[in-house]
PDB file of N, CA and C in Angstrom:
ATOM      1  N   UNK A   1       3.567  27.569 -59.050  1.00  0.00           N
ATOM      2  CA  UNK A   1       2.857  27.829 -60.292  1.00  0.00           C
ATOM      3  C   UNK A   1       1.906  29.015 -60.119  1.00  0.00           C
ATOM      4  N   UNK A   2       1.355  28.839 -59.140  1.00  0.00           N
ATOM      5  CA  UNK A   2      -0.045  29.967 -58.502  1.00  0.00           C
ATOM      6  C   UNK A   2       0.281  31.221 -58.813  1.00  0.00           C
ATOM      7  N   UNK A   3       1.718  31.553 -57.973  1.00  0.00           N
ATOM      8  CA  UNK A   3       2.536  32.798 -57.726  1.00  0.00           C
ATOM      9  C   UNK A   3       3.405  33.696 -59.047  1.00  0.00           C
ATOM     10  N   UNK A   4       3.632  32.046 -59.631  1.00  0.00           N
ATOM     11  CA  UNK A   4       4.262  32.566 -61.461  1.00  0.00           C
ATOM     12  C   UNK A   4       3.429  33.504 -61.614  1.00  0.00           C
ATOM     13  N   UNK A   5       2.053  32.103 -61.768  1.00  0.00           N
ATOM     14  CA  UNK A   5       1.002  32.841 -62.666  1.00  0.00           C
ATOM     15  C   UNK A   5       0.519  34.541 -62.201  1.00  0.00           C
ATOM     16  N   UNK A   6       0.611  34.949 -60.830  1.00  0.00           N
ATOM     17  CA  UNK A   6      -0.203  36.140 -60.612  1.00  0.00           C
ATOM     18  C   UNK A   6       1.195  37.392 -60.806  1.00  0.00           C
ATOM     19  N   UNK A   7       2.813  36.853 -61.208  1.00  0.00           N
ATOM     20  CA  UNK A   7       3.462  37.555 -61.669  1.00  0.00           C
ATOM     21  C   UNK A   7       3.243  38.061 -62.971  1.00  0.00           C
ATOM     22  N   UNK A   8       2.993  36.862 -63.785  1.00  0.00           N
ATOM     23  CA  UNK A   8       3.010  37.330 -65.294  1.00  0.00           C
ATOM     24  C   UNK A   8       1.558  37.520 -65.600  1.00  0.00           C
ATOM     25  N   UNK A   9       0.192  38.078 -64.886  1.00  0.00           N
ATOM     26  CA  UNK A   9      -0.869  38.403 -65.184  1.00  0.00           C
ATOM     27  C   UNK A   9      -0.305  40.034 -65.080  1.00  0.00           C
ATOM     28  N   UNK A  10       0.328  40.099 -63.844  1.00  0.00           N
ATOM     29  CA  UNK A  10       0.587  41.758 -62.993  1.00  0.00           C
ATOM     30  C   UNK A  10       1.386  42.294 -64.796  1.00  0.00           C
ATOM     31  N   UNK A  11       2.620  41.502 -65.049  1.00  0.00           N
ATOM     32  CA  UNK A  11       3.421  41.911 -66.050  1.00  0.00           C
ATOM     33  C   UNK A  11       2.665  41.499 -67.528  1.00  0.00           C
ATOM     34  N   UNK A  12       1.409  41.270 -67.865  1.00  0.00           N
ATOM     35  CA  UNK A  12       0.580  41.414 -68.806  1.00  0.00           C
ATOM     36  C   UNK A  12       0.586  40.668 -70.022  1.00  0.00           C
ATOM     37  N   UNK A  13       1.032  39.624 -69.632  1.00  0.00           N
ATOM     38  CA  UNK A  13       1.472  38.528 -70.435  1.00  0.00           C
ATOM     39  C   UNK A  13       0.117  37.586 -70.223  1.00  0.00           C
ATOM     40  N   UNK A  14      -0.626  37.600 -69.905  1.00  0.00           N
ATOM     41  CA  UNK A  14      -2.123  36.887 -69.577  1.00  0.00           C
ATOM     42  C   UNK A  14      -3.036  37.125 -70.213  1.00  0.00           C
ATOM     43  N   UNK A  15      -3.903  36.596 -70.557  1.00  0.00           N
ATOM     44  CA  UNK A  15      -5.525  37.083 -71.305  1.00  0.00           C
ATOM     45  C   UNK A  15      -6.230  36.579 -70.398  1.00  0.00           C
ATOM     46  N   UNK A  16      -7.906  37.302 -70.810  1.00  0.00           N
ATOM     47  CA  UNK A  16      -8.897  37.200 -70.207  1.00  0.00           C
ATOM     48  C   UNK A  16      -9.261  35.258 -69.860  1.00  0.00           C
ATOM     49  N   UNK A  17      -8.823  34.959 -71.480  1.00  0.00           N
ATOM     50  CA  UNK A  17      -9.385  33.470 -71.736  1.00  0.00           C
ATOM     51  C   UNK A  17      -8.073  32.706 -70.463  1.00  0.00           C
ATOM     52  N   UNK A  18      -7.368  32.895 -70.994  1.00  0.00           N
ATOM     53  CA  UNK A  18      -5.836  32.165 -70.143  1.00  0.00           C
ATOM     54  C   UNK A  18      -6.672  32.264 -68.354  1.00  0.00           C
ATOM     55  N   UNK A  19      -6.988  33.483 -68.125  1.00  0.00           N
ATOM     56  CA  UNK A  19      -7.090  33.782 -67.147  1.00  0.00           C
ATOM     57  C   UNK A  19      -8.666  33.267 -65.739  1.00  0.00           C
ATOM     58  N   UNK A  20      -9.565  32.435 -67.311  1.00  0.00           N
ATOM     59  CA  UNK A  20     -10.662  32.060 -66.684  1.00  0.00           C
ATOM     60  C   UNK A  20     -10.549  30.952 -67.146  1.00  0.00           C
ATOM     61  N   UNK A  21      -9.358  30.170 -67.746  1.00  0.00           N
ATOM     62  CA  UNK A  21      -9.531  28.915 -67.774  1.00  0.00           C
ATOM     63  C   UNK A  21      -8.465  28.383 -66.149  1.00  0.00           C
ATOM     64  N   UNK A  22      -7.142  29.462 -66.016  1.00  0.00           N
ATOM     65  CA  UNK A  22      -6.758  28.709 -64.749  1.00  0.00           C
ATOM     66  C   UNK A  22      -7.814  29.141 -63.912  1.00  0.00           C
ATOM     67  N   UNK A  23      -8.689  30.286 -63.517  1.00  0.00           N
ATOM     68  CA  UNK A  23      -9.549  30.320 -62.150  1.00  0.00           C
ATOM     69  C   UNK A  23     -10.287  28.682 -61.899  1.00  0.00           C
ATOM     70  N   UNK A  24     -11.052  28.874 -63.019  1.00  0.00           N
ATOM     71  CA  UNK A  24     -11.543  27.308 -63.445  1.00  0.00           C
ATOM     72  C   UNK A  24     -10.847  26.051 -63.042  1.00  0.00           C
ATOM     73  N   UNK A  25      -9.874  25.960 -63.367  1.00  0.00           N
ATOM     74  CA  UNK A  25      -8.766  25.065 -62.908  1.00  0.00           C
ATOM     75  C   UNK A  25      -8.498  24.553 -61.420  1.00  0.00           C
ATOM     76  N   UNK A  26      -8.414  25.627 -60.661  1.00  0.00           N
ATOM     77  CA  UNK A  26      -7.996  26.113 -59.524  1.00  0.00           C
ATOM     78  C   UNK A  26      -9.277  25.679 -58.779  1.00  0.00           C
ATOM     79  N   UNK A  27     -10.423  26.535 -58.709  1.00  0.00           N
ATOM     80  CA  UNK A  27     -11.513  26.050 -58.018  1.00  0.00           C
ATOM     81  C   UNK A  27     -12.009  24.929 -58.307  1.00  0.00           C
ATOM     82  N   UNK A  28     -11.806  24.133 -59.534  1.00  0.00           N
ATOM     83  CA  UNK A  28     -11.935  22.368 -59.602  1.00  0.00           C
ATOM     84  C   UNK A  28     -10.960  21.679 -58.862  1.00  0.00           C
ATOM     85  N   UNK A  29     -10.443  22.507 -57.862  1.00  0.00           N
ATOM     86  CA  UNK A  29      -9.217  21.129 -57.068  1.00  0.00           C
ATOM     87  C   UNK A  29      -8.043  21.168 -58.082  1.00  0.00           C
ATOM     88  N   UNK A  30      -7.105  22.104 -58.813  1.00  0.00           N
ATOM     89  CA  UNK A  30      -6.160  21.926 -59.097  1.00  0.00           C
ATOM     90  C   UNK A  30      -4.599  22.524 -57.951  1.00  0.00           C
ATOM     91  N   UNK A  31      -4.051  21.797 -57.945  1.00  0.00           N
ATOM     92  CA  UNK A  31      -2.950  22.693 -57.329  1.00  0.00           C
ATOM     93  C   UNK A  31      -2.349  23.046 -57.663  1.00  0.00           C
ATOM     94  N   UNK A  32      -2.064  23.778 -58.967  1.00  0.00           N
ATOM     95  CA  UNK A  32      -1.324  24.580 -59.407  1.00  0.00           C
ATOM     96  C   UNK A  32      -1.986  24.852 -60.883  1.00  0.00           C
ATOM     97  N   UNK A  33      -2.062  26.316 -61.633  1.00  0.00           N
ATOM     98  CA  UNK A  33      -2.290  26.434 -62.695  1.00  0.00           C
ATOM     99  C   UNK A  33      -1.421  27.703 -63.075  1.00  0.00           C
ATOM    100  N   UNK A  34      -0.650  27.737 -64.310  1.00  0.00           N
ATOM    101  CA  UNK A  34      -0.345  29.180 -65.252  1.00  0.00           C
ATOM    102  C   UNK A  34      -0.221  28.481 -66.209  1.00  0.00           C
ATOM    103  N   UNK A  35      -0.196  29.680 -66.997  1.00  0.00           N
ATOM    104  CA  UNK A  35       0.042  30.296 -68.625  1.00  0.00           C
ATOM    105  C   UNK A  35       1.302  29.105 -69.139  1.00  0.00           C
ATOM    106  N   UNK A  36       1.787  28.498 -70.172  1.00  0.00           N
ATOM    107  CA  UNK A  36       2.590  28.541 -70.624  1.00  0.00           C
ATOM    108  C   UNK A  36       3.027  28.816 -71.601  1.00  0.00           C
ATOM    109  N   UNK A  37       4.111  28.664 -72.377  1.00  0.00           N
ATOM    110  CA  UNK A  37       5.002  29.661 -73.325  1.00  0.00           C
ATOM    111  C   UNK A  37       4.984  31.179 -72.981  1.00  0.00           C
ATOM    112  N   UNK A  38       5.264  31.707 -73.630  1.00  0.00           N
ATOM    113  CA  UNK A  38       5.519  33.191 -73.705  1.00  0.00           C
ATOM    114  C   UNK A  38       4.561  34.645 -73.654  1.00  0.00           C
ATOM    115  N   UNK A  39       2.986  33.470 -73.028  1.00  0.00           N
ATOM    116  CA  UNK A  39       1.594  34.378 -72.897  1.00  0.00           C
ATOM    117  C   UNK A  39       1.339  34.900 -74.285  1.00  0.00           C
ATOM    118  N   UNK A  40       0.128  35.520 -73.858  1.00  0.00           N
ATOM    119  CA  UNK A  40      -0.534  36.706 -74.918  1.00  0.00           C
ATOM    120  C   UNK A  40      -1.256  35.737 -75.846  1.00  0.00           C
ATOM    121  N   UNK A  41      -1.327  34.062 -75.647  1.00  0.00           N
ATOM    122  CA  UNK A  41      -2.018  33.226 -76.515  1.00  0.00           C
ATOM    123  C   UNK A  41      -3.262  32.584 -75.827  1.00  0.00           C
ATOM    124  N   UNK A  42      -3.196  31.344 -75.282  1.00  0.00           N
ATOM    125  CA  UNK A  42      -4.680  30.565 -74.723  1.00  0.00           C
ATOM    126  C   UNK A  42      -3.946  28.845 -74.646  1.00  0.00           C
ATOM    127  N   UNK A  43      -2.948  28.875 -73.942  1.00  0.00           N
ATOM    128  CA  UNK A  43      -2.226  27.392 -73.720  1.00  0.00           C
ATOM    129  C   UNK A  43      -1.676  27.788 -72.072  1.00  0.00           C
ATOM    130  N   UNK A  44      -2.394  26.832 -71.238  1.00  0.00           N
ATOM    131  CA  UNK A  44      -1.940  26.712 -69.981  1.00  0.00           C
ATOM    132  C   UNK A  44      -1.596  25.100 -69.344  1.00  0.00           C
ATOM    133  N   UNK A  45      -1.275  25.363 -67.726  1.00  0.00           N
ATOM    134  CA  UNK A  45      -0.829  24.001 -67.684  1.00  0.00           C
ATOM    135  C   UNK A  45      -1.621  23.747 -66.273  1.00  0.00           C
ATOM    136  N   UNK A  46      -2.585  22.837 -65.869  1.00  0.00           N
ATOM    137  CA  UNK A  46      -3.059  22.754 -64.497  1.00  0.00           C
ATOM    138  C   UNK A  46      -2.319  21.565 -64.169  1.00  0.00           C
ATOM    139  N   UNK A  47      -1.838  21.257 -62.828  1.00  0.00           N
ATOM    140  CA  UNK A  47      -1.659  20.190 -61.773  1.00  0.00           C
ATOM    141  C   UNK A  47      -2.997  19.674 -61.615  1.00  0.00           C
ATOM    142  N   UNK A  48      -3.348  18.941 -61.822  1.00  0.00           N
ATOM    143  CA  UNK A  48      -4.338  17.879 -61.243  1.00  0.00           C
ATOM    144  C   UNK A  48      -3.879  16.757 -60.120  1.00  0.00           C
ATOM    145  N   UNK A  49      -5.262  16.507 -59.071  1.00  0.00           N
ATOM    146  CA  UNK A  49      -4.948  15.928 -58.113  1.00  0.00           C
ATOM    147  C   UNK A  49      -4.450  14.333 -58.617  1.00  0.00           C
ATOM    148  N   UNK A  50      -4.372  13.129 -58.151  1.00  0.00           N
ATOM    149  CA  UNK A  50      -4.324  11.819 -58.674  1.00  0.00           C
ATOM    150  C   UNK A  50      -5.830  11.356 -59.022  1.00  0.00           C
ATOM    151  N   UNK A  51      -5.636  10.243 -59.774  1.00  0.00           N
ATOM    152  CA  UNK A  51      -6.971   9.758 -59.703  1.00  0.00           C
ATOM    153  C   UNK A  51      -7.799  10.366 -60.622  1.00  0.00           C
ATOM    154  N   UNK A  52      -9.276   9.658 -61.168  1.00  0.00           N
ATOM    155  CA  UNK A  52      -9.714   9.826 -62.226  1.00  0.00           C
ATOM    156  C   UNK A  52     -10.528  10.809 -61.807  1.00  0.00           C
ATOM    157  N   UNK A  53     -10.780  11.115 -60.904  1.00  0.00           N
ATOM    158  CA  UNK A  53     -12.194  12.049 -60.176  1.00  0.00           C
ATOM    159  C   UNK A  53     -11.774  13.727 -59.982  1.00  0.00           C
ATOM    160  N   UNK A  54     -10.589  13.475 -59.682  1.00  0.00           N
ATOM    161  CA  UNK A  54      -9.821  14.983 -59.630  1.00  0.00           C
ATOM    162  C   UNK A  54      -9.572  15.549 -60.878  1.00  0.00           C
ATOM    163  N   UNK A  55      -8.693  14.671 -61.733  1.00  0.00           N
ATOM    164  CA  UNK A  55      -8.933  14.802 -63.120  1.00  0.00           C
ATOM    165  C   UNK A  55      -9.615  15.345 -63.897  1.00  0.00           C
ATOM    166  N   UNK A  56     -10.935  14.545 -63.808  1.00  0.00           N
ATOM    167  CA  UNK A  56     -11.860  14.925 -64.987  1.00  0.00           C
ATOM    168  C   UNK A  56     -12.525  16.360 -64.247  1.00  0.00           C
ATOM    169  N   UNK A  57     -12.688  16.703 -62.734  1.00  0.00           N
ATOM    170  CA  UNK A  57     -13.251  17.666 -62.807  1.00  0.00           C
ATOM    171  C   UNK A  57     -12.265  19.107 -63.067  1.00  0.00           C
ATOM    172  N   UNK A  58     -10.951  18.836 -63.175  1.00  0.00           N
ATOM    173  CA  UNK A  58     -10.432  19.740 -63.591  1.00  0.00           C
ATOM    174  C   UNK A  58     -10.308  20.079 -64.989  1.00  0.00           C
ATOM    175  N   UNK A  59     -10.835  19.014 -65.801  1.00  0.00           N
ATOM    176  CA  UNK A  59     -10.941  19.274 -67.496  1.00  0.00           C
ATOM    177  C   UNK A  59     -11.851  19.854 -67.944  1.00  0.00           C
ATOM    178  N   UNK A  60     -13.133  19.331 -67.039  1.00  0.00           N
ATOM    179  CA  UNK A  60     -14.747  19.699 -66.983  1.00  0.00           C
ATOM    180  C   UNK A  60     -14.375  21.178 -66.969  1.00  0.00           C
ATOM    181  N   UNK A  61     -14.213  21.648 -65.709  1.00  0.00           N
ATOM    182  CA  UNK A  61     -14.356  23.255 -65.641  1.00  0.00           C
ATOM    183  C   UNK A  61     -13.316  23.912 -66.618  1.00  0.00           C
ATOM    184  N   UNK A  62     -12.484  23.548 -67.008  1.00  0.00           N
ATOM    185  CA  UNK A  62     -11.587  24.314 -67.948  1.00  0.00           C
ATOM    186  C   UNK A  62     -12.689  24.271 -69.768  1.00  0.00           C
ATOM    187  N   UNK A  63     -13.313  22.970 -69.553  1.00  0.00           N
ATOM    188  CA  UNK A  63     -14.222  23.129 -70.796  1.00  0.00           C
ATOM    189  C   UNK A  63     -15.182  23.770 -70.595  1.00  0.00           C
ATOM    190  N   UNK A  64     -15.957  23.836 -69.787  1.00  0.00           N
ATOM    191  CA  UNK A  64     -17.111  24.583 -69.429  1.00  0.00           C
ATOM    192  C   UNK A  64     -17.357  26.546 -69.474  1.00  0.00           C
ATOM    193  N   UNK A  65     -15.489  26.762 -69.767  1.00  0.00           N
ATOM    194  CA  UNK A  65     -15.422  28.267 -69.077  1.00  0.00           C
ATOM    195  C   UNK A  65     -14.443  28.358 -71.471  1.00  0.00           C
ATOM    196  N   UNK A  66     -14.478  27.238 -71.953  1.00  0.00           N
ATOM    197  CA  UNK A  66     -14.156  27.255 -73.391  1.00  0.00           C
ATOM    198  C   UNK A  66     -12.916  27.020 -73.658  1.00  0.00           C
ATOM    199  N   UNK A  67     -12.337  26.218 -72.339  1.00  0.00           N
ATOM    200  CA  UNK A  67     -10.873  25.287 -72.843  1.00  0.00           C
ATOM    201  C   UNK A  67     -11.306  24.256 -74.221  1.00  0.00           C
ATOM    202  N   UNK A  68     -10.271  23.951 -74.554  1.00  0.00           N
ATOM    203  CA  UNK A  68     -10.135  22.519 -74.986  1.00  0.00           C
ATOM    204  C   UNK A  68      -8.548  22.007 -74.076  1.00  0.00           C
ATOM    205  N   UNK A  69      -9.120  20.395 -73.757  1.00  0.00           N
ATOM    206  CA  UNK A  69      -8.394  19.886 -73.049  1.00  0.00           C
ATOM    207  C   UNK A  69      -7.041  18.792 -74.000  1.00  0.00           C
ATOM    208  N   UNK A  70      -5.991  18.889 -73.201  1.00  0.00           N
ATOM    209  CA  UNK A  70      -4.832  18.613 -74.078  1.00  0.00           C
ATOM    210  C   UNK A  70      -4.429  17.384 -73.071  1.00  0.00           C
ATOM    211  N   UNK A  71      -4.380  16.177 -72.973  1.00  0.00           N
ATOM    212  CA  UNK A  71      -4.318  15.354 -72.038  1.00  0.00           C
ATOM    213  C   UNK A  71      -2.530  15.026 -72.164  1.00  0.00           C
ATOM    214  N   UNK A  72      -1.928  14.890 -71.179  1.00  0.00           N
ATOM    215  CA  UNK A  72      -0.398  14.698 -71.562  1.00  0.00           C
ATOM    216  C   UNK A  72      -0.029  13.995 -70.170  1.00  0.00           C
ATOM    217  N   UNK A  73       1.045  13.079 -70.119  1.00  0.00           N
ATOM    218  CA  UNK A  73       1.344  12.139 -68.922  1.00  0.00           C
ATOM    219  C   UNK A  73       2.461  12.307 -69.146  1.00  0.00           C
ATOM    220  N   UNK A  74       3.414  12.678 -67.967  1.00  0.00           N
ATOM    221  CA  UNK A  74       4.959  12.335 -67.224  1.00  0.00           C
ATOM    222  C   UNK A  74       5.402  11.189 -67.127  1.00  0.00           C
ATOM    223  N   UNK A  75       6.665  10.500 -67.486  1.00  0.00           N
ATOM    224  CA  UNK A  75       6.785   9.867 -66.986  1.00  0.00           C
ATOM    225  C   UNK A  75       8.547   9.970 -66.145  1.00  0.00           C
ATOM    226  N   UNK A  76       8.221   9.360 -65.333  1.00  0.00           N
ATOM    227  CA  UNK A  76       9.499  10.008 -64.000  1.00  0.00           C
ATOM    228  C   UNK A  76      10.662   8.472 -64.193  1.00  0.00           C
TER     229      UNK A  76
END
């Protein structure tokens, strides 16, 4: 995801906002954050660790930097 993401920042498909909500992401303990759809908008996707503690601090900093958080669960 990391590596997507620093392809399609290079190829300019990223914004400023996109771009300080994954940093945000990332330094809250996410392991993985990019852009999704087709860029140039403000919708991304972070990996969060398990557990409620990893979680919320990865929502925290994505709100704090002017996300709004979109909560969504897998099921496998």
């Amino acid at each position: 995801m990391n590596q997507n993401q620093k392809l399609l920042r290079q190829l300019g498909v990223s914004t400023v906002k996109l771009d300080k909500m994954i940093e945000a992401s990332l330094r809250a303990g996410a392991y993985g954050a990019k852009l999704s759809g087709a860029g140039g908008g403000d919708c991304m996707i972070a990996l969060h660790p398990d557990g409620i503690q990893g979680k919320r601090l990865v929502e925290k900093a994505i709100e704090r930097v002017g996300g709004q958080v979109l909560k969504v669960k897998l099921a496998l």
